[in-house]
Each structure stands twice: as structure tokens, then as C-alpha cells.
N, C-alpha and C. Protein backbone atom coordinates (compact mmCIF):
# COMPACT_ATOMS: atom_id res chain seq x y z
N UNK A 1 -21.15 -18.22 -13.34
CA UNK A 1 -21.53 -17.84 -12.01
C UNK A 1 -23.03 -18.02 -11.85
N UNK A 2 -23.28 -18.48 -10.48
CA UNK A 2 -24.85 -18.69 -10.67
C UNK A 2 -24.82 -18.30 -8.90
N UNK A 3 -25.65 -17.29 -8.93
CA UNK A 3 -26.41 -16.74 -7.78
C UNK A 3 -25.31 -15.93 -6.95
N UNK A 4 -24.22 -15.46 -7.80
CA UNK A 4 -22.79 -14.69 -7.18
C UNK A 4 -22.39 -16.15 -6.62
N UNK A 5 -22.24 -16.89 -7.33
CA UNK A 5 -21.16 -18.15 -6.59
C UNK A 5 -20.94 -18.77 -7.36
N UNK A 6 -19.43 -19.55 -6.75
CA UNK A 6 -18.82 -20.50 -8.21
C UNK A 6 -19.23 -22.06 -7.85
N UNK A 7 -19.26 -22.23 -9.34
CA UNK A 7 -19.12 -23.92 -8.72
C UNK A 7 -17.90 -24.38 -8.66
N UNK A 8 -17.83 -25.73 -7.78
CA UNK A 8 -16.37 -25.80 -7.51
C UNK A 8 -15.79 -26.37 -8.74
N UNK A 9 -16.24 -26.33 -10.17
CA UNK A 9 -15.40 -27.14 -10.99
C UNK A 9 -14.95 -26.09 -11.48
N UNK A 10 -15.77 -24.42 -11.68
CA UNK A 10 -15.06 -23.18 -12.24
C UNK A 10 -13.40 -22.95 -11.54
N UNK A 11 -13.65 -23.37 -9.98
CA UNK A 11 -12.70 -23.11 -8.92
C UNK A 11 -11.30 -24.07 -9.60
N UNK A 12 -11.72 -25.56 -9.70
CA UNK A 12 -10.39 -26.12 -10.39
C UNK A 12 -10.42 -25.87 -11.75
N UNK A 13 -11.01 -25.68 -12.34
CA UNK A 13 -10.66 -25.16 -14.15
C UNK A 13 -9.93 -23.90 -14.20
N UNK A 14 -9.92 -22.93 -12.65
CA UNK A 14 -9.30 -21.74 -12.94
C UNK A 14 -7.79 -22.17 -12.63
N UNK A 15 -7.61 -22.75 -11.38
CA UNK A 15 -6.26 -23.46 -10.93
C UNK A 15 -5.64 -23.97 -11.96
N UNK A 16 -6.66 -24.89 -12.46
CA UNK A 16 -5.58 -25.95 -13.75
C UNK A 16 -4.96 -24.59 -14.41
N UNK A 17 -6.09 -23.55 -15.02
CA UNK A 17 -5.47 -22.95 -16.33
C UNK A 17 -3.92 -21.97 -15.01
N UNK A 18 -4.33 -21.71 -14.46
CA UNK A 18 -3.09 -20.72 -13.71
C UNK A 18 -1.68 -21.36 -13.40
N UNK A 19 -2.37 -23.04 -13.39
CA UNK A 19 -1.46 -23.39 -12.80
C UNK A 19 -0.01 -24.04 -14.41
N UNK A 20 -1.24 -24.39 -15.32
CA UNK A 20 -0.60 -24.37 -16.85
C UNK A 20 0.41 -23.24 -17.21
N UNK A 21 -0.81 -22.18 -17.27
CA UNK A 21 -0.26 -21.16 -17.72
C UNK A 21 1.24 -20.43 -17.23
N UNK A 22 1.25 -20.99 -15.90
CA UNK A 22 2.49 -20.45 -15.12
C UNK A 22 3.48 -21.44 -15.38
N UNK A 23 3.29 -22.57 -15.72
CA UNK A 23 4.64 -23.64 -15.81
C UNK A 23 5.00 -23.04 -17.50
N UNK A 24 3.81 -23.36 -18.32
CA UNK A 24 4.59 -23.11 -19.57
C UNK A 24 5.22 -21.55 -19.90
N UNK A 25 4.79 -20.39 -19.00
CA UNK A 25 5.45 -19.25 -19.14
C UNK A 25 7.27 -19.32 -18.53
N UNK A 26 7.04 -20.17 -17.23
CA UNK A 26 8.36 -20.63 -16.71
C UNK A 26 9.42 -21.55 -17.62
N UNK A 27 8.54 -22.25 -18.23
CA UNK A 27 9.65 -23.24 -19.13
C UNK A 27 10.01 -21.88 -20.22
N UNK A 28 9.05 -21.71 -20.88
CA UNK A 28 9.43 -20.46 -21.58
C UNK A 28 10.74 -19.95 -21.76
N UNK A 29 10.43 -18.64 -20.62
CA UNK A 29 11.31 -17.51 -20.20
C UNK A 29 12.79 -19.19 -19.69
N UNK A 30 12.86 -19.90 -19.72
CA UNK A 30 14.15 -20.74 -18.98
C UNK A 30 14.76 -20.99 -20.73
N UNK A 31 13.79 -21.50 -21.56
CA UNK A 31 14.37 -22.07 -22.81
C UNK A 31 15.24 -20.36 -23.51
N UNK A 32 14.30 -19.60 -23.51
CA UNK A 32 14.89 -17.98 -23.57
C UNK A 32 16.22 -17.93 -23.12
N UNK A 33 16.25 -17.71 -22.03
CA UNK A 33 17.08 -17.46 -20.65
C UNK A 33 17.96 -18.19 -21.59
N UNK A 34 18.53 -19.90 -21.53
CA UNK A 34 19.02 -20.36 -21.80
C UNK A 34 20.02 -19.66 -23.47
N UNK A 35 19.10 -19.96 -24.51
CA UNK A 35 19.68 -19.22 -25.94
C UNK A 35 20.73 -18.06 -25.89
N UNK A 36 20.05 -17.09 -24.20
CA UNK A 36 20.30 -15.80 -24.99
C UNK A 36 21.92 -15.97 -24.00
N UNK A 37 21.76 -16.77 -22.98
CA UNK A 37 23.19 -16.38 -22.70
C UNK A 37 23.31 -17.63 -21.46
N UNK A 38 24.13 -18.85 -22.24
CA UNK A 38 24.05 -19.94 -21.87
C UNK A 38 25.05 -20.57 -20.80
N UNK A 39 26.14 -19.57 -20.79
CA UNK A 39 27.17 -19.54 -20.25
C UNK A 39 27.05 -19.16 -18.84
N UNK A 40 25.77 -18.54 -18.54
CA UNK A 40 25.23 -17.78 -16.76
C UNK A 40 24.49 -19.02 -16.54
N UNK A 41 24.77 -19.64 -15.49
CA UNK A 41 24.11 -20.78 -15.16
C UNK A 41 23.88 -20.49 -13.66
N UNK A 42 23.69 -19.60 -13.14
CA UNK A 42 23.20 -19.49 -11.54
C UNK A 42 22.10 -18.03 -11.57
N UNK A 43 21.80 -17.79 -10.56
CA UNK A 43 20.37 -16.97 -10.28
C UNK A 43 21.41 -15.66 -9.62
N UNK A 44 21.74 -16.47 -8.06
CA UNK A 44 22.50 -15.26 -7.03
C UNK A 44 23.30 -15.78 -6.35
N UNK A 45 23.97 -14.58 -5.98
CA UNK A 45 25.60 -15.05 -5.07
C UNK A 45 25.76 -14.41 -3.92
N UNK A 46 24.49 -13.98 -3.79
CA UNK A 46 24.37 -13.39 -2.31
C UNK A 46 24.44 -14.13 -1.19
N UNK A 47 23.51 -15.42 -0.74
CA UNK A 47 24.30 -16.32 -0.31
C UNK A 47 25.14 -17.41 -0.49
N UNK A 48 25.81 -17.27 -1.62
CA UNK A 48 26.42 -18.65 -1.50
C UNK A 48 27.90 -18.15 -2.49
N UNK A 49 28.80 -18.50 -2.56
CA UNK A 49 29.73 -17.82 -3.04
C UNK A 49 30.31 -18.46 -4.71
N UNK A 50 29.04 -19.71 -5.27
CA UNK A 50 28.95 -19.84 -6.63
C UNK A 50 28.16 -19.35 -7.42
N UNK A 51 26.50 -18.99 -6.23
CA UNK A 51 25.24 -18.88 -6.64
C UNK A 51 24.67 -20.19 -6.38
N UNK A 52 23.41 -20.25 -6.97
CA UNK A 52 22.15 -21.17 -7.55
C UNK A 52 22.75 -21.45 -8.67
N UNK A 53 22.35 -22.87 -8.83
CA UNK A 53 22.07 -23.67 -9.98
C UNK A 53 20.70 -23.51 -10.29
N UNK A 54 20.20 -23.55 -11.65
CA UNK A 54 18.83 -23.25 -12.29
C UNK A 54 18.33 -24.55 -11.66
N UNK A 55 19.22 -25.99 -11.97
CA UNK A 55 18.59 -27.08 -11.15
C UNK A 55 17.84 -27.39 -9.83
N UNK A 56 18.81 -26.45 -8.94
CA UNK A 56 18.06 -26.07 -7.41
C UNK A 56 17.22 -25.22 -7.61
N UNK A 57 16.70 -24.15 -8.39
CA UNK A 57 15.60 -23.53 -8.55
C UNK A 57 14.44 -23.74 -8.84
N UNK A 58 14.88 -25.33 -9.57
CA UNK A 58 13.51 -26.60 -10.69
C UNK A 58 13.28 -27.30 -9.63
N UNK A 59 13.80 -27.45 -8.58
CA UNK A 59 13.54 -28.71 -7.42
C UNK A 59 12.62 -27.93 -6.18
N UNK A 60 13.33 -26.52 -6.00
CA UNK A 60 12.50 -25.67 -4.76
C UNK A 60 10.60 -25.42 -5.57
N UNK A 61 10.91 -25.13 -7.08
CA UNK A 61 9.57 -24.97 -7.43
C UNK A 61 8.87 -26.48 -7.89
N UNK A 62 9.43 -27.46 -7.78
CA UNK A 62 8.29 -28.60 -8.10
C UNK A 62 8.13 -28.71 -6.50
N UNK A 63 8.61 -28.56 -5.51
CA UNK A 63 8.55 -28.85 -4.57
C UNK A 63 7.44 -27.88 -3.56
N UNK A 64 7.55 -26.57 -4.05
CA UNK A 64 6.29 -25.60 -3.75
C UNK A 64 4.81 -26.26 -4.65
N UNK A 65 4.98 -26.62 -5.89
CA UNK A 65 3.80 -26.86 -6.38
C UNK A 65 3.33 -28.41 -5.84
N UNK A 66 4.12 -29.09 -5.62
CA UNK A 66 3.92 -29.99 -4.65
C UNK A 66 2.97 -30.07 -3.85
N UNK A 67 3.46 -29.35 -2.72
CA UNK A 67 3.02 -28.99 -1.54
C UNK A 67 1.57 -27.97 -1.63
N UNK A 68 1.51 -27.16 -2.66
CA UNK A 68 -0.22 -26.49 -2.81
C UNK A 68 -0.83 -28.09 -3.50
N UNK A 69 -0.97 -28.53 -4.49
CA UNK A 69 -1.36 -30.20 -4.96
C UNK A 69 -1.82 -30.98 -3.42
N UNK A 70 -1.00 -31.13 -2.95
CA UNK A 70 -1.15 -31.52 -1.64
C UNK A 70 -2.24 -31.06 -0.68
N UNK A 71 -2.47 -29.86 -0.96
CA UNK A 71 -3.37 -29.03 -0.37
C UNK A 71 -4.26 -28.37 -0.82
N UNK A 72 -4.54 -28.58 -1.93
CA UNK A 72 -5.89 -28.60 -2.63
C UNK A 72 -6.66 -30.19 -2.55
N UNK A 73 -5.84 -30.56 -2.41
CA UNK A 73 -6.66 -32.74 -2.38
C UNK A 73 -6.94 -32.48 -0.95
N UNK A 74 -6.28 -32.10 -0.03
CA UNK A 74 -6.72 -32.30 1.01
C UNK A 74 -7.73 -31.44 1.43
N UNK A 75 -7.87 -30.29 0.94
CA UNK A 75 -9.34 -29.49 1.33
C UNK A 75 -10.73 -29.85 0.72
N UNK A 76 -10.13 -30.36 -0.73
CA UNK A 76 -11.27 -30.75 -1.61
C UNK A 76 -11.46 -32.56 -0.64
N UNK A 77 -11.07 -33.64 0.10
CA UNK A 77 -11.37 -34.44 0.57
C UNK A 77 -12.23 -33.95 1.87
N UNK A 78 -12.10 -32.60 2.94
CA UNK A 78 -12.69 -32.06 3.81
C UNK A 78 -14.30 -32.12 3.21
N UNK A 79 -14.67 -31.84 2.12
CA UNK A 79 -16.45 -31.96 2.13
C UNK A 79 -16.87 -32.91 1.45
């Protein structure tokens, strides 16, 4: 920090690590998930009367991280 302010490379070095840190905690807890009981292959059945597939859960979240990617390039192209 210099003068109570970041520079903007602290700003993406914090993203990268959050954004690391959160995929490999997610693969994680899925490889877990998986071992401990392999046979549950959906999330919820609240709406849908099979559940989620873990697959539709891997597609809604590359598709959120997507879309922030998207929007970090485009703010960081604004200056």
C-alpha cells in the first residue's frame, strides 16, 4: 500500500489468488463429494423432479466466472 492506495497490480494479484483459491477449493470439496458417496449425483429436487446434475452446476459456474472475466477486461480497458 502506498499513500492508503492500491496499485492496480495488488488489485489483480488479489483476484487471481481468490479467484485460484476458490476453483481449487471447488474442485476439491467435488473430488471429496465424489469418494465419499458417488452414487448422489444431483444437488436439489426442489425444482425439478430428478434434481441437478453436478454437470449443470460446472456449466452455470464457468459461466458466472465468465461473465466477471468479461468484466474485469472491460473496466480495466475503460482507463
Amino acid at each position: 500500500m502506498y499513500l492508503g492506495l492500491h496499485y492496480p497490480s495488488d488489485i489483480l494479484c488479489g483476484l487471481a489468488w481468490g479467484v485460484a483459491s476458490g476453483m481449487i477449493s471447488y474442485f476439491v470439496f467435488h473430488q471429496f463429494y465424489y469418494k465419499v458417496s458417488p452414487k448422489i449425483n444431483y444437488i436439489s429436487s426442489q425444482y425439478t423432479s430428478t434434481g441437478y446434475s453436478n454437470v449443470d452446476i460446472d456449466i452455470v459456474m464457468m459461466a458466472i466466472v465468465g461473465i466477471l472475466a468479461i468484466a474485469v477486461l472491460a473496466s480495466l480497458s475503460v482507463f
